[in-house]
Protein backbone atom coordinates (compact mmCIF):
# COMPACT_ATOMS: atom_id res chain seq x y z
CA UNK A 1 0.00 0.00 0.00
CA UNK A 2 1.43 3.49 -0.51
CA UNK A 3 1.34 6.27 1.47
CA UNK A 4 -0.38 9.52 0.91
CA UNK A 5 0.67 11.04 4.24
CA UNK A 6 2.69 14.29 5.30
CA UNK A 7 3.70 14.60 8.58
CA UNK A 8 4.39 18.54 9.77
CA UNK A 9 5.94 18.77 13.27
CA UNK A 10 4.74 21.02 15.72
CA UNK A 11 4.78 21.39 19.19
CA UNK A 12 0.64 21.83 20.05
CA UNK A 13 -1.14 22.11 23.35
CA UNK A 14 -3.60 20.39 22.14
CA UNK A 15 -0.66 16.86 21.75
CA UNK A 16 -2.34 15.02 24.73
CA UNK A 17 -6.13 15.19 23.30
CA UNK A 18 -4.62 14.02 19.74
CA UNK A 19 -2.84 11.36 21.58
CA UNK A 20 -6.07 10.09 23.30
CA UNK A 21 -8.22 10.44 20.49
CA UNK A 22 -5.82 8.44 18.09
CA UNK A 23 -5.59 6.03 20.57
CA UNK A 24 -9.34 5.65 20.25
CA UNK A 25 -9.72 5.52 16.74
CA UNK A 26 -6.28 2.93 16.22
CA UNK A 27 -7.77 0.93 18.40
CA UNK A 28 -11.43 0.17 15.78
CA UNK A 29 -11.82 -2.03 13.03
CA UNK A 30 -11.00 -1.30 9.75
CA UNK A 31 -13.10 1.34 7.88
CA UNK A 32 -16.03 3.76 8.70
CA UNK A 33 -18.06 3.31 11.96
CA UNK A 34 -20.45 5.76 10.78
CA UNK A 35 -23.20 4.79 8.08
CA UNK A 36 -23.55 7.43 5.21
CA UNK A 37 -26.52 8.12 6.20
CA UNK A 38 -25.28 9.44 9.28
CA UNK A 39 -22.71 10.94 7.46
CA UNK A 40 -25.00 12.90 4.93
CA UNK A 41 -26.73 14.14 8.40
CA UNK A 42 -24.12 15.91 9.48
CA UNK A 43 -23.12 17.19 6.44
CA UNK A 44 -26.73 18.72 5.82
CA UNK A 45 -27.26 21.22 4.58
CA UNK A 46 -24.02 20.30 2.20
CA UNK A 47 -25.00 18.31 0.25
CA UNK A 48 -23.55 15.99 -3.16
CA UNK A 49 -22.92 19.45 -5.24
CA UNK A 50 -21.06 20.87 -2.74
CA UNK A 51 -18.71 18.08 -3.55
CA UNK A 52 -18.64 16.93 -6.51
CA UNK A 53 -15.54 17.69 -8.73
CA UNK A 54 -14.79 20.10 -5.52
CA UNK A 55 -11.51 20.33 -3.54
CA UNK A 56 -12.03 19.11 -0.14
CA UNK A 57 -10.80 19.29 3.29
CA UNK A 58 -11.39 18.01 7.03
CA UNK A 59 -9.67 19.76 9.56
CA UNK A 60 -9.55 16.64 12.30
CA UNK A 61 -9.87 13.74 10.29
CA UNK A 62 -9.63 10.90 13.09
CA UNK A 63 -9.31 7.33 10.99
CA UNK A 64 -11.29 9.24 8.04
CA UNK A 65 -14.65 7.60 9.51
CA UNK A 66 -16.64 10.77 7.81
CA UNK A 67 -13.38 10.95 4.88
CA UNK A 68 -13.55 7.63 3.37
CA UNK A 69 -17.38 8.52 2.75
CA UNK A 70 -16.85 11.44 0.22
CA UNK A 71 -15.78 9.37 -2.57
CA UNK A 72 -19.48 8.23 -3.16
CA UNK A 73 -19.54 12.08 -3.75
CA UNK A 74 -16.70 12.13 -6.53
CA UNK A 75 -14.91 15.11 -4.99
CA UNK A 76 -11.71 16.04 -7.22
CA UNK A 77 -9.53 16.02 -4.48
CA UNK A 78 -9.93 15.34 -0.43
CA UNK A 79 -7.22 16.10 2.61
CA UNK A 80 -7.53 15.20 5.79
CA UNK A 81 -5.66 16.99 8.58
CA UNK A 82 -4.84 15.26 11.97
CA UNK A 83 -2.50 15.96 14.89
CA UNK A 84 -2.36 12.51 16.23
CA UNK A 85 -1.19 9.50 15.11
CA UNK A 86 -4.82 8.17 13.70
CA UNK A 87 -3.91 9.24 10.56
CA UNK A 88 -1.93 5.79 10.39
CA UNK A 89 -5.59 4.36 10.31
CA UNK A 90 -7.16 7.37 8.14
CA UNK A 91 -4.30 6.40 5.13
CA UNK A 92 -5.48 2.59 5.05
CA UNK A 93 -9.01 3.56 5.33
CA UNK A 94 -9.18 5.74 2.42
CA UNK A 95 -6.70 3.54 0.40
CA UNK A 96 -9.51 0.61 0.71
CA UNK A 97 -12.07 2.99 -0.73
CA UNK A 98 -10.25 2.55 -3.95
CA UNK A 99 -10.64 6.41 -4.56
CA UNK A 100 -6.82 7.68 -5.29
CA UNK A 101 -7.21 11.50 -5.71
CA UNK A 102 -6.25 12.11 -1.62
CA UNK A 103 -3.86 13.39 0.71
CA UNK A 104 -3.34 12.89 4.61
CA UNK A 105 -1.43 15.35 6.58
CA UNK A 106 -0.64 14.85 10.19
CA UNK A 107 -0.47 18.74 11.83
CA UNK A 108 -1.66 20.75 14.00
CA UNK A 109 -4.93 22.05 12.39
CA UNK A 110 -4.78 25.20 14.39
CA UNK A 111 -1.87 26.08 12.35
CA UNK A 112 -2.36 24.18 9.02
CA UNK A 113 -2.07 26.50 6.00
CA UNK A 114 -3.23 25.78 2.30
CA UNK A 115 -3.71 27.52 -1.00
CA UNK A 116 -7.78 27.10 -0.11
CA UNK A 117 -10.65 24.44 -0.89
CA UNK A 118 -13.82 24.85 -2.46
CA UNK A 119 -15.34 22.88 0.98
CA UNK A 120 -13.51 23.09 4.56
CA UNK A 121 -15.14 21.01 7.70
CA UNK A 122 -14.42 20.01 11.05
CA UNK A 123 -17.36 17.69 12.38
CA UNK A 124 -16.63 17.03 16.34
CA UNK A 125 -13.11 18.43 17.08
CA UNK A 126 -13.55 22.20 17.58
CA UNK A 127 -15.07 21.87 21.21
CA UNK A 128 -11.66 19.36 22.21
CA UNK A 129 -9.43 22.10 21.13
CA UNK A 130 -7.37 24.04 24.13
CA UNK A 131 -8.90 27.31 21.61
CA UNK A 132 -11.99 26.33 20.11
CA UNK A 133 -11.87 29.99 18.26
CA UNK A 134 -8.42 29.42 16.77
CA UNK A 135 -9.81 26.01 15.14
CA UNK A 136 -12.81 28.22 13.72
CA UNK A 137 -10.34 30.77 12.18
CA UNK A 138 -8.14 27.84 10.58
CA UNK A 139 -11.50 26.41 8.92
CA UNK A 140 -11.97 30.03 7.39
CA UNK A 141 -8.02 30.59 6.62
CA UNK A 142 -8.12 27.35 4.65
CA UNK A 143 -11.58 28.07 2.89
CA UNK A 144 -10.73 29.49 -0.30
CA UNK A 145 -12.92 32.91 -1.43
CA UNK A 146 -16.47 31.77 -2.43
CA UNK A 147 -15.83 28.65 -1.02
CA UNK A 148 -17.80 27.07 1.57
CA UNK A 149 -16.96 25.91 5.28
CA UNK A 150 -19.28 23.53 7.89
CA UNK A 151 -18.91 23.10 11.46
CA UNK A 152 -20.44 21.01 14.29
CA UNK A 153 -19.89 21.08 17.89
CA UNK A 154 -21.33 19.84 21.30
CA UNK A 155 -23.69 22.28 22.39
CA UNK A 156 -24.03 23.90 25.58
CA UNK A 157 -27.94 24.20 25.69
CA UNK A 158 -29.66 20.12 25.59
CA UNK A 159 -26.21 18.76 27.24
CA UNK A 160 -27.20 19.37 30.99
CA UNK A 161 -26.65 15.24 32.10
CA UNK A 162 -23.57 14.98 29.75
CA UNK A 163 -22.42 18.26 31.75
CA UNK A 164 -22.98 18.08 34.66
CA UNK A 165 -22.82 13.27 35.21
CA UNK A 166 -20.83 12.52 32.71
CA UNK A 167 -18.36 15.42 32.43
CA UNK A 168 -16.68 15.10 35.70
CA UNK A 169 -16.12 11.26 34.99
CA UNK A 170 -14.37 12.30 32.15
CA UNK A 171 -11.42 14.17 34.35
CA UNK A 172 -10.97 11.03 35.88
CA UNK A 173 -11.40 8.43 33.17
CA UNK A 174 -9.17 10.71 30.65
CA UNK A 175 -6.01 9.91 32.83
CA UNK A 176 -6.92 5.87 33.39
CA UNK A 177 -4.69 3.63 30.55
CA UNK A 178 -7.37 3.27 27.63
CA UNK A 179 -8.85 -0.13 27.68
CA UNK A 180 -9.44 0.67 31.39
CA UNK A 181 -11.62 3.68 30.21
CA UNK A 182 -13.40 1.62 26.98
CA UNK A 183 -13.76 -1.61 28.97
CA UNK A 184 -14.26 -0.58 32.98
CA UNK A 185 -15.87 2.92 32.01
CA UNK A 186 -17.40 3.09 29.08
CA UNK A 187 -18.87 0.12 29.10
CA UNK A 188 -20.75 -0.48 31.92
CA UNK A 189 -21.45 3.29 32.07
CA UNK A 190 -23.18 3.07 28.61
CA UNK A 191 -25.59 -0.04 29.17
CA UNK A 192 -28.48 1.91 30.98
CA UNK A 193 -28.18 4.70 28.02
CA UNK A 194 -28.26 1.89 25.49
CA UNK A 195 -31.92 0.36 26.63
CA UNK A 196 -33.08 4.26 27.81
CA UNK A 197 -32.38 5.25 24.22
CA UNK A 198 -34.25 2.10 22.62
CA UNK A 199 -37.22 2.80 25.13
CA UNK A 200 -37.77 6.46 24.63
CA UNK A 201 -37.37 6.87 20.82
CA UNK A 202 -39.99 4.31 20.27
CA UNK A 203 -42.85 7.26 21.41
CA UNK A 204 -43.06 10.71 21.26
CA UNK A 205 -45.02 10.55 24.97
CA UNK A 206 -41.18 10.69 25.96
CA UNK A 207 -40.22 14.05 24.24
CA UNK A 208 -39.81 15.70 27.29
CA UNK A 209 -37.06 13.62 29.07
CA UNK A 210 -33.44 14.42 28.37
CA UNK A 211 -31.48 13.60 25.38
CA UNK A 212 -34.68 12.68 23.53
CA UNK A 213 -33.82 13.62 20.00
CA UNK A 214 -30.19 12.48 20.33
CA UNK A 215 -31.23 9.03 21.63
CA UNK A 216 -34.07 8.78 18.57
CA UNK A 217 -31.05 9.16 16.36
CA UNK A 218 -28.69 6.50 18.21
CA UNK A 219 -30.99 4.22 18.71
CA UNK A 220 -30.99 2.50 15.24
CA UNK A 221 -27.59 1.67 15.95
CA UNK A 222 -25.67 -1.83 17.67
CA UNK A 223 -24.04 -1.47 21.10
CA UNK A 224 -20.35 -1.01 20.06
CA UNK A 225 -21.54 2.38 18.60
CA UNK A 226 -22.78 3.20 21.80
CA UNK A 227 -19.78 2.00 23.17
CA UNK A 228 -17.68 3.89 20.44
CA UNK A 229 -19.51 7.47 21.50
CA UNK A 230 -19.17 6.73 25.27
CA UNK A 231 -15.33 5.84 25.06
CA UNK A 232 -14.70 9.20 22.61
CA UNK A 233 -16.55 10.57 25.04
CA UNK A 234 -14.32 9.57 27.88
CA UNK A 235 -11.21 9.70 26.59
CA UNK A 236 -10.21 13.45 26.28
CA UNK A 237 -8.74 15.41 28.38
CA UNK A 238 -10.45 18.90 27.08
CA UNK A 239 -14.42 19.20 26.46
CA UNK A 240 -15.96 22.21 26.13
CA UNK A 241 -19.66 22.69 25.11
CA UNK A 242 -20.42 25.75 22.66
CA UNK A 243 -23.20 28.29 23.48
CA UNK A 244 -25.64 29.22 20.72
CA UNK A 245 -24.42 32.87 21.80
CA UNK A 246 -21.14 32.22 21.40
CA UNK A 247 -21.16 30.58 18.01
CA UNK A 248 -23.56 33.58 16.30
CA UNK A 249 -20.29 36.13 17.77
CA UNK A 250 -17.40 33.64 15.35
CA UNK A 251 -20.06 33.96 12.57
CA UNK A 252 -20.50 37.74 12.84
CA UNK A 253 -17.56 38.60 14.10
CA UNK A 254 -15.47 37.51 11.06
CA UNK A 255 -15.56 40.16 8.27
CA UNK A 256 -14.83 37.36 5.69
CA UNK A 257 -18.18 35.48 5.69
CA UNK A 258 -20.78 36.39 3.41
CA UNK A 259 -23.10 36.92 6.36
CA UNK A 260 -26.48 36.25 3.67
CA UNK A 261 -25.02 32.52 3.77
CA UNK A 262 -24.57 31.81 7.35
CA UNK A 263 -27.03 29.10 8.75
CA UNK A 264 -26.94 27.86 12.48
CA UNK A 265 -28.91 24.64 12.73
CA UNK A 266 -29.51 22.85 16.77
CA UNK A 267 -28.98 19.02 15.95
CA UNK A 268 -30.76 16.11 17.48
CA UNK A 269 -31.28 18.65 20.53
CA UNK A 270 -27.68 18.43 21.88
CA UNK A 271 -25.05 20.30 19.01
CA UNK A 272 -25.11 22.82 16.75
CA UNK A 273 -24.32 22.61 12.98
CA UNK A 274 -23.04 25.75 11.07
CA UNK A 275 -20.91 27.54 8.23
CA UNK A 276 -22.03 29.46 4.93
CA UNK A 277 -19.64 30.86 2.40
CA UNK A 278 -16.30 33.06 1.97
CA UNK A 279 -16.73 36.56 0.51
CA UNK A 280 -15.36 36.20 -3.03
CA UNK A 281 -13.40 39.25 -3.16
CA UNK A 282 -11.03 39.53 -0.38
């Protein structure tokens, strides 16, 4: 197999969380562990044109679980960008999509600089970022003018159990050796949410209740994905969740966004999706 990767050394403070997280993802079976369905639900409102024949990249790529997807989209060229050492698995994954026209780069995405892409997204690594900002500003720096860009993050508002139960485990389980955390954490700590999810998506009677919408979207899936989301959960050492407030300021607040494209969309009542498109003439 050959190698598309490109390793550019830096000295980040955000090593440790990119050391946990590729531990995580090194540590899966081969390929995806996200359907494309999932995928295209993250993704929304971009959608197959925003891809196709487009220049691509993702700014915290993991083991290209969302990358290896994109080919079904026939983008003209994808990179992935990843501090940690997951982009060991993100190479083989992408080289068993058969799709050739990619490049994996292991950096610091905070500082990662490019000649632009027609799309730029980070999907679930802004809110583990030491400066959640600074990974915003390196999605715009790399999004080239009239291009687009498409964030998600952990939101503050819908997240009060994860906050305020599961949050504090974290501190502790983020320093245990990680098949302690995925095995003697994760685990056990995830069976009750696995058959609360199954019960309360099956009627809307339990709207109310927390983490209603995000368990009607888990719940079509096995228990290693629970597992999976509870262990990526557990295993950082930096969390923050993102107020609705706070992402409206990046989004106004940077002269370079065409603010008539901006969209901020609250996700399975727990995260926020958002982006739009680069002024043209910078």
């Amino acid at each position: 197999m050959s190698s598309n990767v490109q390793t550019i050394h830096s000295h980040s403070i955000d090593a440790k969380t990119a050391e946990a997280f590729a531990t995580s993802w090194n540590n899966l079976p081969e390929g995806s562990v996200y359907t494309f369905e999932q995928v295209k639900d993250w993704f929304s409102p971009i959608a197959k044109e925003d891809i196709e024949e487009k220049t691509v990249l993702e700014l915290g790529c993991g083991n290209g679980s969302l990358l290896t997807h994109l080919p079904k989209w026939r983008p003209q060229f994808v990179e992935g960008v990843d501090l940690g050492e997951s982009i060991v698995s993100c190479n083989k994954n992408m080289h068993q999509t058969g799709f050739q026209s990619f490049k994996i780069t292991q950096a610091d995405m905070i500082d990662f600089e490019s000649d632009g892409f027609d799309l730029v997204y980070s999907i679930g690594v802004l809110h583990h970022l030491q400066k959640p900002f600074a990974g915003f500003r390196s999605v715009l720096k790399n999004t080239k003018p009239g291009g687009k860009f498409h964030c998600w993050v952990y939101a503050r508002e819908g997240n009060k159990v994860i906050i305020y139960l599961v949050d504090p485990i974290r501190k502790i389980a983020s320093k245990l050796p990680w098949w302690v955390t995925k095995y003697m954490v994760a685990m056990p700590l995830v069976i009750p949410f696995y058959f609360y999810a199954k019960i309360v998506s099956r009627s809307k009677a339990f709207a109310k209740l927390p983490l209603y919408e995000y368990s009607r979207w888990i719940s079509t899936r096995e228990f290693s994905f629970f597992r999976h989301v509870a262990f990526d959960q557990l295993v950082t050492p930096q969390t923050a969740y993102i107020s609705k407030e706070t992402v409206e300021k990046w989004l106004s607040e940077s002269d370079e966004i065409d603010e008539a494209s901006t969209y901020l969309i609250f996700r399975n009542g727990n995260s926020w999706k958002f982006g739009g498109m680069k002024k043209e003439n910078l």
